[in-house]
Structures are given as C-alpha cells and as structure tokens.
N, C-alpha and C. Protein backbone atom coordinates (compact mmCIF):
# COMPACT_ATOMS: atom_id res chain seq x y z
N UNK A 1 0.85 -1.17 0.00
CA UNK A 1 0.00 0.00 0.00
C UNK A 1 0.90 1.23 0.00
N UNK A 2 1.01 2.23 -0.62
CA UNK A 2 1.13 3.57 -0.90
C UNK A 2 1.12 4.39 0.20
N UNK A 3 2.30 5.12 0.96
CA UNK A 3 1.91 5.34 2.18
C UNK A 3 1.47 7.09 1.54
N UNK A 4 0.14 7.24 2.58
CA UNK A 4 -0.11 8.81 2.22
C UNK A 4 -0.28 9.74 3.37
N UNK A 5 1.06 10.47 3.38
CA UNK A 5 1.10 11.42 4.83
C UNK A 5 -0.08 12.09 5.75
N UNK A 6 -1.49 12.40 4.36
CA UNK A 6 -2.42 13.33 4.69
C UNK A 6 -3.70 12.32 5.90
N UNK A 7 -3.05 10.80 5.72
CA UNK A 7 -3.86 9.99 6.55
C UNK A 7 -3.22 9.95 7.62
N UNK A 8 -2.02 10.58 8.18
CA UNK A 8 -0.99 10.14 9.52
C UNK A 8 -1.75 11.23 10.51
N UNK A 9 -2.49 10.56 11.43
CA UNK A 9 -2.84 11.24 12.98
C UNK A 9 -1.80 10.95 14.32
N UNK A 10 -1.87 12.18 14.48
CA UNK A 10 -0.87 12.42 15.18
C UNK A 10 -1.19 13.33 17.27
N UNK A 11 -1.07 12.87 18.08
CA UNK A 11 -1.40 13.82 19.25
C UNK A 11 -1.87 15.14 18.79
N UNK A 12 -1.54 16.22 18.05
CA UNK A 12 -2.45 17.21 17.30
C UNK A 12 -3.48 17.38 17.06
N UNK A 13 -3.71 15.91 16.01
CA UNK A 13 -4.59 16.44 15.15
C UNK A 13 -5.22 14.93 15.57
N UNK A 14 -5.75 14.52 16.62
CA UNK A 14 -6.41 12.71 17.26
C UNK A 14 -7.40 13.29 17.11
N UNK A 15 -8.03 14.33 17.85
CA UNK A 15 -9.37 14.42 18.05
C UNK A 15 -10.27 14.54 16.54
N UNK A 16 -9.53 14.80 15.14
CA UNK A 16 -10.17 14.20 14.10
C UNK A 16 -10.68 12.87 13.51
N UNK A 17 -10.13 12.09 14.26
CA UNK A 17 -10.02 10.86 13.94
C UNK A 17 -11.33 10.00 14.36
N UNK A 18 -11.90 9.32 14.01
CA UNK A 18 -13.32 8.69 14.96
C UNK A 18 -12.70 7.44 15.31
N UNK A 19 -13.96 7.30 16.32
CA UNK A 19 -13.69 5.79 17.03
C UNK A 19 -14.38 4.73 16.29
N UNK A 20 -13.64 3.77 16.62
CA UNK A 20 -13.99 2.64 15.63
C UNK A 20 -13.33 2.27 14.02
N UNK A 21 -12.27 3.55 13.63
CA UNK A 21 -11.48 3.51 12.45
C UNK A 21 -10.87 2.60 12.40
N UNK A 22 -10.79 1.92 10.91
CA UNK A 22 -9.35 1.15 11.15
C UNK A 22 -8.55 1.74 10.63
N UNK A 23 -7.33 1.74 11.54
CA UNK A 23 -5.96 2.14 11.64
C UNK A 23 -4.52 1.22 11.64
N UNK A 24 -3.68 1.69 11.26
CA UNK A 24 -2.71 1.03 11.82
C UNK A 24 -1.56 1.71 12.49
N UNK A 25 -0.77 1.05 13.67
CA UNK A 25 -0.09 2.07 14.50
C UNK A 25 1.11 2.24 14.55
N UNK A 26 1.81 2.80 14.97
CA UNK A 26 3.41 2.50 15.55
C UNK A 26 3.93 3.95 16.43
N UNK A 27 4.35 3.85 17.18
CA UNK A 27 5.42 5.10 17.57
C UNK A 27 6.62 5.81 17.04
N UNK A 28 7.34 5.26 15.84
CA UNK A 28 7.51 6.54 15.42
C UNK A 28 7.06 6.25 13.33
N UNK A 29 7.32 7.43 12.60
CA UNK A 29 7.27 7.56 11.01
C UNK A 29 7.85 6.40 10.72
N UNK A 30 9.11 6.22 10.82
CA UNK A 30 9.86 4.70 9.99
C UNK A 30 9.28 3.96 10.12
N UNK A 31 8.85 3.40 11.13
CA UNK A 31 8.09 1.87 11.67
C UNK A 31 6.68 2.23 11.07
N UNK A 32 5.78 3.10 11.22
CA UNK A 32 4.65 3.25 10.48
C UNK A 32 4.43 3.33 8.93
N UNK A 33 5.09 3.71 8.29
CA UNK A 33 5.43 3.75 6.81
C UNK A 33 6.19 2.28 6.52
N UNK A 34 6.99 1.67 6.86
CA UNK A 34 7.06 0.34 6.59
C UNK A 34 5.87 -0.32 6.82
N UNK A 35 5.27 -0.54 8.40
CA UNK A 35 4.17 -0.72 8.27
C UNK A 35 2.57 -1.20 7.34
N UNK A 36 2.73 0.27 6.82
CA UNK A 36 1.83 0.64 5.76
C UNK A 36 1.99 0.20 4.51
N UNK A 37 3.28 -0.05 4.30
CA UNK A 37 3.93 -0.24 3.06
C UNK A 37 3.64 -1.56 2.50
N UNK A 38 4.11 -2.30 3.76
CA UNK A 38 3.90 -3.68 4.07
C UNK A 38 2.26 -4.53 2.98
N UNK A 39 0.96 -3.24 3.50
CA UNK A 39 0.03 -3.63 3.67
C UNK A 39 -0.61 -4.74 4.14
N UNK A 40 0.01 -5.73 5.12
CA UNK A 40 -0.16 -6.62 6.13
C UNK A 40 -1.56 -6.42 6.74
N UNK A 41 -2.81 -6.91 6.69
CA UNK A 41 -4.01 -6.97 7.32
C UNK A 41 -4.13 -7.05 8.77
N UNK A 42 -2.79 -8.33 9.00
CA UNK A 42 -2.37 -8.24 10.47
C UNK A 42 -2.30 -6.91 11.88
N UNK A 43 -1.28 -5.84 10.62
CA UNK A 43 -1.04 -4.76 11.46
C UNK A 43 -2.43 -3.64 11.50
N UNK A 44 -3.81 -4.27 10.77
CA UNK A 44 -5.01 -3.29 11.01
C UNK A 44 -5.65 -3.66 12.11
N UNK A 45 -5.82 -1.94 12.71
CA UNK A 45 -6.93 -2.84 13.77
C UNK A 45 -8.15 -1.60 14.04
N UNK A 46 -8.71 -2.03 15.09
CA UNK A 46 -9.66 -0.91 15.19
C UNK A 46 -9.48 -0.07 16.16
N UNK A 47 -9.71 1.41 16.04
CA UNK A 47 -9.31 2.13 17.23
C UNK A 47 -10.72 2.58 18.03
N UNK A 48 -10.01 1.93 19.36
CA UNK A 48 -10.84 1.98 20.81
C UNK A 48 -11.05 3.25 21.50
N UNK A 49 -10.27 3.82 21.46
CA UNK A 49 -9.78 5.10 22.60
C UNK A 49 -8.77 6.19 22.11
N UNK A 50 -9.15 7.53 22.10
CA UNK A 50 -7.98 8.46 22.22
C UNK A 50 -8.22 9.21 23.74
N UNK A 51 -6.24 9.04 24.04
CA UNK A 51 -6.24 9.62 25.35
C UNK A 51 -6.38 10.52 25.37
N UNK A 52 -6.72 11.42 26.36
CA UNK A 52 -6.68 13.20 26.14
C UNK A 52 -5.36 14.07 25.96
N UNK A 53 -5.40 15.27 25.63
CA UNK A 53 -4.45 15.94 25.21
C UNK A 53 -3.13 15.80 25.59
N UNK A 54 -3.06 15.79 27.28
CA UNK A 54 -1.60 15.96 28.15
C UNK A 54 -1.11 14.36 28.00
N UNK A 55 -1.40 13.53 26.86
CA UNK A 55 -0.43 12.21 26.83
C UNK A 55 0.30 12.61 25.27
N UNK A 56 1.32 11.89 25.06
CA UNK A 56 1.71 12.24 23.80
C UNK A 56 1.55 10.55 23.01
N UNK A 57 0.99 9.45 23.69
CA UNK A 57 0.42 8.29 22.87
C UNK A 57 -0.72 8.20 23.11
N UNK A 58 -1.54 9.02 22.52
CA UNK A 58 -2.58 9.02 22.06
C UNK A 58 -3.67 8.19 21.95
N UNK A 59 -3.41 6.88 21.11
CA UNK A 59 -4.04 5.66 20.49
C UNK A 59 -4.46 4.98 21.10
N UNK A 60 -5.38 4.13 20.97
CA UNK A 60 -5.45 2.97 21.74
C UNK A 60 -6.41 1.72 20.78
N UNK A 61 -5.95 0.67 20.25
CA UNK A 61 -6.46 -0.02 19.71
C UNK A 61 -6.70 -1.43 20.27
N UNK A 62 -7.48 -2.39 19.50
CA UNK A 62 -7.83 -3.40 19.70
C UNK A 62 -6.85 -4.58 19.90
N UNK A 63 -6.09 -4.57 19.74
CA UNK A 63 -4.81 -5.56 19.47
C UNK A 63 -4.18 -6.15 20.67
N UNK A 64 -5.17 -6.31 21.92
CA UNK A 64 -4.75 -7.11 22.99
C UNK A 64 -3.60 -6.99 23.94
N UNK A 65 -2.77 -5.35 23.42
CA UNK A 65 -1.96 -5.04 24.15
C UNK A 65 -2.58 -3.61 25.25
N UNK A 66 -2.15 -3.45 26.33
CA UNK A 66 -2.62 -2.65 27.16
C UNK A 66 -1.47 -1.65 26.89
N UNK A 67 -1.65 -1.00 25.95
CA UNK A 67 -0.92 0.37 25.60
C UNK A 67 -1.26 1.27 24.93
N UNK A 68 -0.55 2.63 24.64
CA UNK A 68 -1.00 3.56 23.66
C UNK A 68 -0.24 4.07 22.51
N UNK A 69 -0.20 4.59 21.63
CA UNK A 69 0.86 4.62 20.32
C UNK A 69 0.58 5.94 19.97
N UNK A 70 1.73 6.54 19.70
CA UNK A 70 2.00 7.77 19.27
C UNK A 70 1.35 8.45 18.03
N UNK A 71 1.62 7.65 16.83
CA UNK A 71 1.24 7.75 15.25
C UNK A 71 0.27 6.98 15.04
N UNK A 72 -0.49 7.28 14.50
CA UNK A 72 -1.94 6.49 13.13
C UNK A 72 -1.89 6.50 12.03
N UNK A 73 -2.43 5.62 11.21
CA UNK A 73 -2.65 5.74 9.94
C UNK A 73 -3.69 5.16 10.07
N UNK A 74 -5.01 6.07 8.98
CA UNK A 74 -6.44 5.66 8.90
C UNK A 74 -6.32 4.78 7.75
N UNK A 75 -6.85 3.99 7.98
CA UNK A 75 -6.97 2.56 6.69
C UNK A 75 -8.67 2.79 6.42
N UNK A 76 -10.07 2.72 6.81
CA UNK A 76 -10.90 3.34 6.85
C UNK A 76 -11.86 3.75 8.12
N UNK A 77 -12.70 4.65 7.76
CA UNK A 77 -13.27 5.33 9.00
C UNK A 77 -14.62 4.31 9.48
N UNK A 78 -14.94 3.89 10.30
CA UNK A 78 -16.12 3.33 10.94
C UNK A 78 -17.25 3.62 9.69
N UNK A 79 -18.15 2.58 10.04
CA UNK A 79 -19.93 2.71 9.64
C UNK A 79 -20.28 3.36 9.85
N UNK A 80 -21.59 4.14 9.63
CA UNK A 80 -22.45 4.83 10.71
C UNK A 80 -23.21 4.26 11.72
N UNK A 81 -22.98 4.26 12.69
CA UNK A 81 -24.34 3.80 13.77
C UNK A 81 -25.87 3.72 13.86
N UNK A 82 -26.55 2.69 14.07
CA UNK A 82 -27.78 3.11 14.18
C UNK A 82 -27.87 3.39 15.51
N UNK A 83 -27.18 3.68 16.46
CA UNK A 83 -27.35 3.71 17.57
C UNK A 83 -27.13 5.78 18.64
N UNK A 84 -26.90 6.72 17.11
CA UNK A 84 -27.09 7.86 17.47
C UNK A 84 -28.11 8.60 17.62
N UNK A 85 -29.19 8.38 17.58
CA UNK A 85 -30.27 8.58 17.89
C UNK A 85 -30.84 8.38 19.48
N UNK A 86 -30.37 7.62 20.76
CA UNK A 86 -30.35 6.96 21.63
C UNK A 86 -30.61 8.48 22.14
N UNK A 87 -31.47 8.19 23.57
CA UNK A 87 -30.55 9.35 24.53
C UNK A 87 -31.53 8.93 25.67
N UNK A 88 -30.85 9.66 26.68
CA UNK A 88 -31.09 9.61 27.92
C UNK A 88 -33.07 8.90 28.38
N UNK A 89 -33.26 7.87 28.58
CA UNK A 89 -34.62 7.51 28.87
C UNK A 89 -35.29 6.59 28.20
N UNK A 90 -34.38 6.49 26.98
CA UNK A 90 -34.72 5.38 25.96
C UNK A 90 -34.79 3.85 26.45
N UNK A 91 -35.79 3.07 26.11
CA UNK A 91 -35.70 1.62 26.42
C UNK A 91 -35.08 0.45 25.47
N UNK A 92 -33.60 0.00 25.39
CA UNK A 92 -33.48 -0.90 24.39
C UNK A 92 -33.60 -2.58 25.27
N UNK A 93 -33.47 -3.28 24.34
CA UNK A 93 -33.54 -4.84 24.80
C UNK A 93 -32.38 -6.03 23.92
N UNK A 94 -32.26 -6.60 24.78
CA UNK A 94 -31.48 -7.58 23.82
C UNK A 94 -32.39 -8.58 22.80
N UNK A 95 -31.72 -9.01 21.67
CA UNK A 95 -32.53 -9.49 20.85
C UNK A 95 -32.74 -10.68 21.31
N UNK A 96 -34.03 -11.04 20.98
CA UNK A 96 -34.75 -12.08 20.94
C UNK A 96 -35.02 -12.35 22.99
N UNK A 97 -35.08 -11.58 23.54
CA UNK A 97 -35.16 -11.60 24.96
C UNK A 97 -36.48 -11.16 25.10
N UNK A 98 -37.23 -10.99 26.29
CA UNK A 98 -38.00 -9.94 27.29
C UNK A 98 -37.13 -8.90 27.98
N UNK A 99 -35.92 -8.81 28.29
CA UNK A 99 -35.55 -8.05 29.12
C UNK A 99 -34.91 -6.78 28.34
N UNK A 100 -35.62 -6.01 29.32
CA UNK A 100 -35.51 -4.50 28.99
C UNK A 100 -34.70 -3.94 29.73
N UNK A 101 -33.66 -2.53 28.96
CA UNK A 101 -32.32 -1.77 30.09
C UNK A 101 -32.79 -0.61 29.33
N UNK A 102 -32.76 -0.03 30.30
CA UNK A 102 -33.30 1.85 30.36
C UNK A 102 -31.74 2.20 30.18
N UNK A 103 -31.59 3.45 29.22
CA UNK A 103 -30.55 4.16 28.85
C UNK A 103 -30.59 5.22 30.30
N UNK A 104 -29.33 5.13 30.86
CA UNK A 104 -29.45 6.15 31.90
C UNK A 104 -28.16 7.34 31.90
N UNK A 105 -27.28 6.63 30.84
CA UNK A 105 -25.91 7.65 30.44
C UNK A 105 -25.84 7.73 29.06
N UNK A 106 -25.43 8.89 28.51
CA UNK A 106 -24.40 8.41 27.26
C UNK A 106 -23.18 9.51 27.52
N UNK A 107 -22.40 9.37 27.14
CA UNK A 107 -20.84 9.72 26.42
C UNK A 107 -21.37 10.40 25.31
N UNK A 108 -21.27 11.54 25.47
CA UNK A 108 -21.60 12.16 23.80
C UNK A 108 -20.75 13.00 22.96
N UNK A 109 -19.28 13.11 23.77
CA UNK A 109 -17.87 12.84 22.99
C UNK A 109 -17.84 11.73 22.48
N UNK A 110 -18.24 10.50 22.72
CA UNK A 110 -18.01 9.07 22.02
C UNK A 110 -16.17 8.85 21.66
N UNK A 111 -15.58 9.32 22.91
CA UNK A 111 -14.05 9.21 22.66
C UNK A 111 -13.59 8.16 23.25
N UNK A 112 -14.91 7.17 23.77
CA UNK A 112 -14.12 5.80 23.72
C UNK A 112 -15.39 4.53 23.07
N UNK A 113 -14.80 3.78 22.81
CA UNK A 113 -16.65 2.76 21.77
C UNK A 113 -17.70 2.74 22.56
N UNK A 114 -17.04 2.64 23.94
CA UNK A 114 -18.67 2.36 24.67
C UNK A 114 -19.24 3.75 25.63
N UNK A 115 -19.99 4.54 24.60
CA UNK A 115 -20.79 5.37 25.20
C UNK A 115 -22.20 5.19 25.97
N UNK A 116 -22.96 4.23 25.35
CA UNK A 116 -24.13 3.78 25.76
C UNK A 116 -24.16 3.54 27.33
N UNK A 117 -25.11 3.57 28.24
CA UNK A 117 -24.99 3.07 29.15
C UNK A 117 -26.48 2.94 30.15
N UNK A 118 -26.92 1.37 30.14
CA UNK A 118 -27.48 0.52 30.47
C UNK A 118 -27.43 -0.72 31.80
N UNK A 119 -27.14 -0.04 32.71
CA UNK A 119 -26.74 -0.70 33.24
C UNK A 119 -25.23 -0.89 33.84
N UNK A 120 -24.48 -0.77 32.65
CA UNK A 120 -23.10 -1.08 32.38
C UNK A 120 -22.53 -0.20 31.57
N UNK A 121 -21.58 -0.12 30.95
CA UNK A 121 -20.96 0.78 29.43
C UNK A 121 -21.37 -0.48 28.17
N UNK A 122 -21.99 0.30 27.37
CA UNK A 122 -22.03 -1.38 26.21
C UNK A 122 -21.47 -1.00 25.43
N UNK A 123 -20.23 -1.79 25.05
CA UNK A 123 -19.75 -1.55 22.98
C UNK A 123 -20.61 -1.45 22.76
N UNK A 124 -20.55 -0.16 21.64
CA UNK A 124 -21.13 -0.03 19.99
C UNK A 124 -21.22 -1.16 19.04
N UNK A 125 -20.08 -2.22 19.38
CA UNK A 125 -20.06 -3.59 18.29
C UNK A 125 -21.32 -4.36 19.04
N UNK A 126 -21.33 -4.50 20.31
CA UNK A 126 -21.87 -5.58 21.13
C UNK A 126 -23.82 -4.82 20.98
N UNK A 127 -23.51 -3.48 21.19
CA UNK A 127 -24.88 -2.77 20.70
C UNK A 127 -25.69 -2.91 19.42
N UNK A 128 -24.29 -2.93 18.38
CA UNK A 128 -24.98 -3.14 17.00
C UNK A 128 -25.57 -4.47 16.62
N UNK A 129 -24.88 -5.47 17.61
CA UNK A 129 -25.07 -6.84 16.63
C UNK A 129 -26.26 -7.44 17.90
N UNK A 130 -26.29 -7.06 18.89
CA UNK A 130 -27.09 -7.72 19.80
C UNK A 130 -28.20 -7.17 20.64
N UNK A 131 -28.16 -5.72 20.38
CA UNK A 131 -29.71 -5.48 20.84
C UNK A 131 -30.87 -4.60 20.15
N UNK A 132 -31.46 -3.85 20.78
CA UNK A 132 -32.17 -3.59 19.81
C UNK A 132 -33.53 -2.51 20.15
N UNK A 133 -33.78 -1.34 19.60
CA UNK A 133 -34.51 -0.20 20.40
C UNK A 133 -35.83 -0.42 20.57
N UNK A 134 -36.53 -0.20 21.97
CA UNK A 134 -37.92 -0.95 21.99
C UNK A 134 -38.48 0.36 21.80
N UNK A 135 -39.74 0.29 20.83
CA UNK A 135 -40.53 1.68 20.35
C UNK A 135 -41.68 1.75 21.20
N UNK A 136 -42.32 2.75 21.55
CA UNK A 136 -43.45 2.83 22.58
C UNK A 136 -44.71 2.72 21.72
C-alpha cells in the first residue's frame, strides 16, 4: 500500500479521527510507513480510545496489548451507527429476549466505543449486533 502522509494522525490532530477507524499504528514515522507499506491486514486494527491531550500516545487499539501509540494511519473510517439517535430515557432490549435496560448515560464525545450506558458501558459492536430499540 502507498503510504499517504495526509492519513498520519498524530497527538495534534487525534481528536479528528473517529472511534472505531481502522488504523494502523506505531510510535515513530519509519516503523509506520514500513508498516503501511507492508500492507499486512495483520497490522489493522480498530481504534478503541484516544487519550486526552496531556499524553503524547494518544491511540489505543484493539490488538490485545494494554498500551497507547503515538502515530496512526487511517486505513478506513467506521460505519455509521444506528445507535445515534439513543438518549437519555430510551428503552433498548437484547434481541430475541424480554428483558428490557433503560438508557441512563451516554458519552456524547463518544471518545471511547462504549458510550451507551445501560446498566453497564455497552460496545457499539456488542450494541450493534445484539440489541435492539424498543418503540413505545
């Protein structure tokens, strides 16, 4: 793959970036541009979390390591959600259940996947594929 500078997020410029992109990471330019270069499927993943401003690794992706990474590269940006519409009072349910969870939070920075909140924090993945908005 063609590396193209105008996709490199950087502590600057994170808060452009959405959650749920796939990206690929590294800490510094060399290692990310090989990386990229590579085009290895391996090194894509999805991004979970940007830290706030006063960190300078930023990132935080799916890839089973408990860390954060300096540099990004957007490979592509998330779906749209059906799940922006939600807000405070709403009743969703899991599919194919009876049981009902009253929306009692959201996150409406959405600067980490799981804004929803039911009970618990729910992924957006675990939201999209498994429950479902009860209409009055």
């Amino acid at each position: 793959m063609e590396f193209d500078k105008s996709r490199v997020y950087t502590s600057v410029n994170a808060e452009e970036l959405k959650i749920g992109s796939k990206v690929i990471i590294a800490d510094s330019l060399g290692l990310l541009k090989r990386l990229v270069e590579l085009g290895d499927k391996a090194n894509i993943h999805k991004l979970i979390k940007i830290i706030d401003c006063n960190a300078q690794h930023r990132f935080k992706v799916d890839n089973g390591y408990n860390c954060e990474y300096a540099l990004c590269y957007l490979i592509e940006e998330p779906a749209g959600l059906k799940w922006t519409d939600l807000k405070v009072g709403d009743v969703i349910k899991r599919c194919n259940t009876s049981i009902e969870y009253l929306v009692t939070a959201i996150d409406k920075d959405k600067k980490e996947e799981r804004h929803i909140y039911a009970g618990s924090w729910i992924d957006d993945g675990i939201l999209e594929n498994y429950y479902e908005k009860v209409e009055e």
